[in-house]
Each structure stands twice: as C-alpha cells, then as structure tokens.
N, C-alpha and C. Protein backbone atom coordinates (compact mmCIF):
# COMPACT_ATOMS: atom_id res chain seq x y z
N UNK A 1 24.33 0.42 8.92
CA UNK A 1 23.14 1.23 8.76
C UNK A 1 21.99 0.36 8.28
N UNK A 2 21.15 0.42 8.74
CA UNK A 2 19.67 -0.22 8.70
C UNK A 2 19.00 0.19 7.32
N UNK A 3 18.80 -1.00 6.07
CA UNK A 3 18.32 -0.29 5.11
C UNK A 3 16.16 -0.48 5.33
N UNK A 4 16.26 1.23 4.68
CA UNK A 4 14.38 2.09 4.48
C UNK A 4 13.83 0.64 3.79
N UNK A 5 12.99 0.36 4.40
CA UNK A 5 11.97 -1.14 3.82
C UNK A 5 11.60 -0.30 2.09
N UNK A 6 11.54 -1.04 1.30
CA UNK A 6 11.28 -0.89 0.07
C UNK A 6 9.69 -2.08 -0.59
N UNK A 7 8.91 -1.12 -0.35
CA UNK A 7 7.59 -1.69 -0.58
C UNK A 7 7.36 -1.70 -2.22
N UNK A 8 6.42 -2.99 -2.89
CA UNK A 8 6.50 -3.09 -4.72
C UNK A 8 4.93 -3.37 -4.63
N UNK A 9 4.36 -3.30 -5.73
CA UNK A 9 2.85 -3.82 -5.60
C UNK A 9 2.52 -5.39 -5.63
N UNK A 10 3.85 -6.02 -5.87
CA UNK A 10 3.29 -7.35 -5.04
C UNK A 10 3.45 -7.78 -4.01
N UNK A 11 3.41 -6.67 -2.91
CA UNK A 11 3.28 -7.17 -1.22
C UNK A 11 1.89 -7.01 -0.63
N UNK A 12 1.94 -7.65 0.01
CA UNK A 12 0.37 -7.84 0.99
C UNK A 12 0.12 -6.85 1.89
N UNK A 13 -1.54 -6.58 1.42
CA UNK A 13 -1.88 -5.28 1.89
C UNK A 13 -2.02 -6.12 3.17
N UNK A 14 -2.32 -6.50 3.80
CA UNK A 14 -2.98 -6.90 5.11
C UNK A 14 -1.96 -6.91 5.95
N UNK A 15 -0.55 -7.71 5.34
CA UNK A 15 0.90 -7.49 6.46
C UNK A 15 1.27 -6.03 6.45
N UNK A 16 1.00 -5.28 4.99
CA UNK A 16 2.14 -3.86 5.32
C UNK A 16 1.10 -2.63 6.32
N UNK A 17 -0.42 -3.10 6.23
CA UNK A 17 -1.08 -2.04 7.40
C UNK A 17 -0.79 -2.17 8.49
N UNK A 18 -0.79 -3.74 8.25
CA UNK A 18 0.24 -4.20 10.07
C UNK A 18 1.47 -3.85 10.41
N UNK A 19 2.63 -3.69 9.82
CA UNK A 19 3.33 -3.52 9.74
C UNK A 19 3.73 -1.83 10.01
N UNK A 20 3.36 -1.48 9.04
CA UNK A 20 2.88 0.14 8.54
C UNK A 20 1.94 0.87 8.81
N UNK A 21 1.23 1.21 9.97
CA UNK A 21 -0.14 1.41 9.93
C UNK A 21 -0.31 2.87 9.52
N UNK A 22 0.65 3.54 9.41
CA UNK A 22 0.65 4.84 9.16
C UNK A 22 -0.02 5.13 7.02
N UNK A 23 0.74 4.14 6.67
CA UNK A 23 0.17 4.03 5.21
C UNK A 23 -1.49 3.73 5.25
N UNK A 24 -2.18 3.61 6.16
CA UNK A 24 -3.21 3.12 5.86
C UNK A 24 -4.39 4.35 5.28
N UNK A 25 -4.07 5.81 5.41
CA UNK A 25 -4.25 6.72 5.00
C UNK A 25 -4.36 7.12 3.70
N UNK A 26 -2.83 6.73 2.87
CA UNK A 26 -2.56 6.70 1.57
C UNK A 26 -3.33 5.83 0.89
N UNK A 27 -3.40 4.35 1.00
CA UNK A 27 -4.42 3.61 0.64
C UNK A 27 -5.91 4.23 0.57
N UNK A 28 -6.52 4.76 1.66
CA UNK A 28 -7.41 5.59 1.23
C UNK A 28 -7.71 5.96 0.75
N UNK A 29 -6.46 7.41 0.63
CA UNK A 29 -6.72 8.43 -0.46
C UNK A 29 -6.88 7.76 -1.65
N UNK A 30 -5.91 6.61 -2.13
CA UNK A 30 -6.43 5.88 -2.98
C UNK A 30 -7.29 5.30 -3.69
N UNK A 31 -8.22 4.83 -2.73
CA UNK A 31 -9.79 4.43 -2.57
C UNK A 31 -9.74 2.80 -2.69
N UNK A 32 -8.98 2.78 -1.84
CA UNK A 32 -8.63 0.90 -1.18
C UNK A 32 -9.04 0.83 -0.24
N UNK A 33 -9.91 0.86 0.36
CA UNK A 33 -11.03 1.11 1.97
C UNK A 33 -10.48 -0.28 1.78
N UNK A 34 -9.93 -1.38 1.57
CA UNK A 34 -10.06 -2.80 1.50
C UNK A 34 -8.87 -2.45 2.83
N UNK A 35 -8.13 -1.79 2.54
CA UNK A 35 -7.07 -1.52 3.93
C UNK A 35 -7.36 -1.99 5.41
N UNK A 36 -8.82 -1.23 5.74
CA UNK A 36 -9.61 -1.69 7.12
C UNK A 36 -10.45 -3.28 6.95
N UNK A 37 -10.54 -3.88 6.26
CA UNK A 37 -10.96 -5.06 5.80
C UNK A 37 -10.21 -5.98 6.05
N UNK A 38 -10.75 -7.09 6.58
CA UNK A 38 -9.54 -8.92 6.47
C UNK A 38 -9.46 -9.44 5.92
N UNK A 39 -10.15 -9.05 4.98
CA UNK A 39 -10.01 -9.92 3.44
C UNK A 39 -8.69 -8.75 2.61
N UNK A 40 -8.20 -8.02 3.55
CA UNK A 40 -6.79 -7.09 2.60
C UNK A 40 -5.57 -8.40 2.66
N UNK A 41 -5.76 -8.68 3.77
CA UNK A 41 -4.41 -10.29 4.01
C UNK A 41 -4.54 -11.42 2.99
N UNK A 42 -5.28 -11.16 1.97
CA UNK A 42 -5.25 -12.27 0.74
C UNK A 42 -4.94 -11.44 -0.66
N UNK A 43 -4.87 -10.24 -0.60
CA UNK A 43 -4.14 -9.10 -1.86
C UNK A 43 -3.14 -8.37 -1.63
N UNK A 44 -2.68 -8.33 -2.80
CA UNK A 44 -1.59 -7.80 -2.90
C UNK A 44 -1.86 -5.79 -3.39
N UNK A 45 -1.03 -4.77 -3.34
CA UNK A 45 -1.24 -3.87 -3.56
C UNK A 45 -1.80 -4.00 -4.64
N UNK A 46 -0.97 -4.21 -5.80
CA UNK A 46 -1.82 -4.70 -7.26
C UNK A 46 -3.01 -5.25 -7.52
N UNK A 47 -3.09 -6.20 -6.93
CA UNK A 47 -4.75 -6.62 -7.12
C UNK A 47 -5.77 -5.97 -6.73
N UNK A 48 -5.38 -5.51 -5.80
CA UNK A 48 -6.78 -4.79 -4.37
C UNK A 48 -7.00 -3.49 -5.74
N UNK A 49 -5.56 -2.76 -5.65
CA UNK A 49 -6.19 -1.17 -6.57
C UNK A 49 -6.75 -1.98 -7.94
N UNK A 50 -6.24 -2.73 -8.78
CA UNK A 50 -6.98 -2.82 -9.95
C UNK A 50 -8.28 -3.62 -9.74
N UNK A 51 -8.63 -4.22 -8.33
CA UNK A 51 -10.08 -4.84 -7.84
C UNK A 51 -11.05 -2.97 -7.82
N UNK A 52 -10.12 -2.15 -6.96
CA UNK A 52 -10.92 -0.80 -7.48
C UNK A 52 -10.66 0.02 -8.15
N UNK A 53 -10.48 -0.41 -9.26
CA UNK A 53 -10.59 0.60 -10.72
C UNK A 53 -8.99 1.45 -10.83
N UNK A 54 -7.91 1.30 -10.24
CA UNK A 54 -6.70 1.77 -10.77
C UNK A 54 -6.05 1.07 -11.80
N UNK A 55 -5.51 2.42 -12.57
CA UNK A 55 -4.52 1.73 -13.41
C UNK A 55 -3.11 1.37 -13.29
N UNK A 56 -2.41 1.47 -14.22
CA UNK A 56 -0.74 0.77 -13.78
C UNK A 56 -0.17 1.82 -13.15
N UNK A 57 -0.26 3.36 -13.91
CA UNK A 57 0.01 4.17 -13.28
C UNK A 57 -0.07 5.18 -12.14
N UNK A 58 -1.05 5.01 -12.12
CA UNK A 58 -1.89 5.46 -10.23
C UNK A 58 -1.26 4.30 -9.42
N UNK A 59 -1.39 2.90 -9.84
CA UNK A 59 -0.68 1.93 -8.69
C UNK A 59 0.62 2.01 -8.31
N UNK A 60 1.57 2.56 -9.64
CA UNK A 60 2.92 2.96 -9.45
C UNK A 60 3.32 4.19 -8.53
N UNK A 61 2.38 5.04 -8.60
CA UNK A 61 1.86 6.53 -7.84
C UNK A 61 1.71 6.25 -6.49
N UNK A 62 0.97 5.02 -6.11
CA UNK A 62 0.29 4.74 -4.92
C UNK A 62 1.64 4.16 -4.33
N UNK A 63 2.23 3.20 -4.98
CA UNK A 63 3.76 2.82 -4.24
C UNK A 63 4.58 3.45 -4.21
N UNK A 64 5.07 4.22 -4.95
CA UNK A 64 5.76 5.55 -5.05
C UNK A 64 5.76 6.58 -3.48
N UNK A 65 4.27 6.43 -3.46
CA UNK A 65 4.07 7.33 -1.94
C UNK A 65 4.16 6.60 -0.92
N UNK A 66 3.81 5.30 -0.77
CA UNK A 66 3.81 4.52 0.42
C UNK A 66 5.63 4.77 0.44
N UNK A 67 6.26 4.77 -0.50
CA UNK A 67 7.60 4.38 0.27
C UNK A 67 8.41 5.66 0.33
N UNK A 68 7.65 6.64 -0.25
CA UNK A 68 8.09 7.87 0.13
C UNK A 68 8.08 8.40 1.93
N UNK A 69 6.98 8.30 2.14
CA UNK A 69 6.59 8.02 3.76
C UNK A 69 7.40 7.47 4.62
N UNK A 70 7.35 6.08 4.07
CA UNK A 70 8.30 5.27 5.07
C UNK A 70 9.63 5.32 5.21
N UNK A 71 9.75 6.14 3.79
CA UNK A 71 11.66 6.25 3.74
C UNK A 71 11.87 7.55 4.72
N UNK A 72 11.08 8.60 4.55
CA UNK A 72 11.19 10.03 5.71
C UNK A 72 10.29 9.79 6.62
N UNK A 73 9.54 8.79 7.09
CA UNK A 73 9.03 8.82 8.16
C UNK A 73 7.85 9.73 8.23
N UNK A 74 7.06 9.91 7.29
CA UNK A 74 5.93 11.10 7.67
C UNK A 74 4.65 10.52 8.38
C-alpha cells in the first residue's frame, strides 16, 4: 500500500504547489498569495507564513489542513 505524502512546515512551498496544486487554495485562505509567486521555490511553509504575519499556531493549522486534503483527496 502506497503511503498519504506527509507534508511539515519545512517543505518548499514552490515544489508542494507543483506537486499539489490543489493546496494552492489553502495557502490562500491563509494569506500566502506567495503560492502564485517564484520566489515561493526559495521558502519553506514556515518562513513564507511567518514572512506574512502567522504564528506557530495558525502555521500548525495551515499544515494540519494541507495534509488533511491530501490524505482524503479533497
């Protein structure tokens, strides 16, 4: 059985939109517009949200949902 990718806030936003493009939504809602940007391929989830004003716990929130998604596929 194929294991659900398990995304952390130190992976790169620029590979997992590529990768993931469906998360690129959540990032949004987030208020990481850095998502549609090419300068996202040099940050990591962590950096980009605390570059816009999140804290530890909204970033934990924000990964929390990205891999909620990807684990059921929404």
């Amino acid at each position: 059985m194929k294991k659900k990718p398990r995304i952390t806030k130190e992976d790169n936003i620029g590979e997992l939109v590529t990768k993931y493009p469906r998360i690129i939504e959540i990032l949004l809602d987030y208020g990481l517009h850095c998502a549609m940007c090419p300068l996202s391929s040099a940050d990591t989830i962590e950096h980009g949200a605390k570059l816009h004003g999140l804290e530890d716990e909204e970033i934990r929130e924000l990964v929390d949902r990205i891999n909620e998604v990807l684990k059921h596929g929404e």
